[in-house]
Protein backbone atom coordinates (compact mmCIF):
# COMPACT_ATOMS: atom_id res chain seq x y z
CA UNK A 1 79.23 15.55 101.31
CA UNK A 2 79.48 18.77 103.30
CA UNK A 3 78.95 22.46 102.79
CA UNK A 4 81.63 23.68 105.46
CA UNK A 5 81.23 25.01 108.34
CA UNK A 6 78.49 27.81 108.19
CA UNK A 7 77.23 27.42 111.96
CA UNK A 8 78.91 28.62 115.24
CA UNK A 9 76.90 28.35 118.15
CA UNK A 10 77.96 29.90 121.99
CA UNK A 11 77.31 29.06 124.96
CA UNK A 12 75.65 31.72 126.98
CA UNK A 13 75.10 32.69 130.58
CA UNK A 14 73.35 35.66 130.08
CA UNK A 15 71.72 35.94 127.06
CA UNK A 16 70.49 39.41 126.67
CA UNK A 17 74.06 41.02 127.80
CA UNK A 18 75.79 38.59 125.04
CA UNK A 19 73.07 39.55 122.34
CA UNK A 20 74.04 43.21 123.17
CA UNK A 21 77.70 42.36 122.20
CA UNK A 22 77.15 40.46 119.66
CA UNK A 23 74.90 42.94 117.80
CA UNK A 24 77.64 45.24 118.40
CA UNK A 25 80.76 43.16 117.51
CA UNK A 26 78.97 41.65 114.19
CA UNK A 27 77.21 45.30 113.45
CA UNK A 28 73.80 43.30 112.34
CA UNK A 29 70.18 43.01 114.91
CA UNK A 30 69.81 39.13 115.27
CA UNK A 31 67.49 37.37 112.66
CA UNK A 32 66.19 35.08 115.63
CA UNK A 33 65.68 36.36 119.03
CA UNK A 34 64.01 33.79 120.94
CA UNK A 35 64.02 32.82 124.94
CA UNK A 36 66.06 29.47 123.84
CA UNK A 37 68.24 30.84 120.99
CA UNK A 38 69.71 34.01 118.93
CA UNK A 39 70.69 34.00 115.62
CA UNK A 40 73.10 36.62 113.81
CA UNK A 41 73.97 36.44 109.67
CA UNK A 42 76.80 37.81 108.65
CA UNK A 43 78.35 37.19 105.43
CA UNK A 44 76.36 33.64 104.85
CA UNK A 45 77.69 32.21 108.35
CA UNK A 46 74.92 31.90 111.40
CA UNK A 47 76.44 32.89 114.49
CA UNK A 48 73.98 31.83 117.70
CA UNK A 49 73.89 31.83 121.21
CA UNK A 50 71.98 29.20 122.99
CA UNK A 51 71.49 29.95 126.96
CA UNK A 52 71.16 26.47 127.34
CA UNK A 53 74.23 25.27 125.86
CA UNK A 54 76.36 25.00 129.69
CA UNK A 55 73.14 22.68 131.09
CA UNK A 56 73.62 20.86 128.04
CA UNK A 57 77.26 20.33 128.31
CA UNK A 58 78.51 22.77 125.94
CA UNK A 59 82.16 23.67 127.26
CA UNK A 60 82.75 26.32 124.05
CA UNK A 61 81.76 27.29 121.07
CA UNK A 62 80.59 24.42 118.80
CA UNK A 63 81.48 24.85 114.88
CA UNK A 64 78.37 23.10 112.96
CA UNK A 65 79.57 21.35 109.83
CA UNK A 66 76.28 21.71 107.10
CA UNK A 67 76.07 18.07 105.73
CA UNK A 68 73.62 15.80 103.79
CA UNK A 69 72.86 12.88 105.74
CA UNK A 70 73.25 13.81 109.55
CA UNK A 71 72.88 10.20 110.63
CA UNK A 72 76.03 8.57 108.01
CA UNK A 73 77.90 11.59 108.88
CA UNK A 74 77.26 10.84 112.96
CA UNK A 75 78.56 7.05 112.16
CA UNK A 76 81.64 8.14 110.60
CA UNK A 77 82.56 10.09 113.22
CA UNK A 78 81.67 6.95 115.68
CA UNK A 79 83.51 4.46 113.84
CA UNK A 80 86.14 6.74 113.93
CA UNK A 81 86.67 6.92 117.98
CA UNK A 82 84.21 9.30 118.47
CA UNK A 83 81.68 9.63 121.39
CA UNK A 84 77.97 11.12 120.89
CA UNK A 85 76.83 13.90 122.77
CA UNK A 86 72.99 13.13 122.71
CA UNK A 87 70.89 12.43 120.14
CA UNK A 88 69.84 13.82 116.56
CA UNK A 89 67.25 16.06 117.58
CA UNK A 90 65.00 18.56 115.60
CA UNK A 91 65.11 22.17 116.58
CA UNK A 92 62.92 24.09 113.93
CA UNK A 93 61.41 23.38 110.29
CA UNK A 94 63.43 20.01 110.21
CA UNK A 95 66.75 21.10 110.94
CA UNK A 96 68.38 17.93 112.41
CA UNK A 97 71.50 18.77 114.84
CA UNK A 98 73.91 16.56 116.96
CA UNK A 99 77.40 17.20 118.41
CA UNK A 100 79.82 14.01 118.27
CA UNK A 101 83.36 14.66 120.57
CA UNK A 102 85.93 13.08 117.99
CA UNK A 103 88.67 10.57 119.24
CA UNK A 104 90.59 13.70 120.70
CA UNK A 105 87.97 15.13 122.08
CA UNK A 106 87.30 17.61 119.67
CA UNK A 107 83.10 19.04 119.92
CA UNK A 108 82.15 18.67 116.22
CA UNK A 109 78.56 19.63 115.49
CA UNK A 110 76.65 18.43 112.69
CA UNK A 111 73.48 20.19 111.19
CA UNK A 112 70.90 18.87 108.82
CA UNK A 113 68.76 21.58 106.68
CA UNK A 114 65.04 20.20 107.08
């Protein structure tokens, strides 16, 4: 079971100049400002930007499917051709993330609410 996509996370060079045109472009101050991520709502949809997303390997943006059980999800995905782009990993209050590259090499992120 999923709840859509409601995450959309960029990769950023230069953090400060992209949370300027963000702010701008979405018309809302960021809900998360911090060295290693910001975080905009708009409209129940989190829009980040994660400076650390081109070390990473982050080639784009990376639309974040909101799902139940991050691990089944990350198998079907597997089973299906896909390739794993790390591990689950935590990154605040539980939240569980993971991005999977699909048989056509497709980023799909997957994010588990704590």
């Amino acid at each position: 079971m999923t709840d859509g996509i409601k995450t959309l996370i960029f990769p950023v060079s230069d953090v400060t100049r992209a949370k300027t045109s963000f702010a701008q472009l979405l018309g809302v101050e960021p809900y998360a400002d911090q060295p290693y991520y910001v975080g905009f709502k708009v409209n129940g949809q989190d829009i980040g930007l994660d400076p650390n997303g081109h070390r990473s390997g982050m080639t784009g943006p990376v639309a974040y499917l909101h799902v139940e059980d991050i691990r089944k999800s990350m198998q079907v995905l597997l089973e299906a051709g896909g390739e794993a782009q790390g591990e689950v990993r935590d990154v605040g209050n539980g939240r569980l993330i993971v991005t999977v590259k699909d048989a056509d090499g497709n980023a799909i992120g997957l994010l588990q609410e704590g």
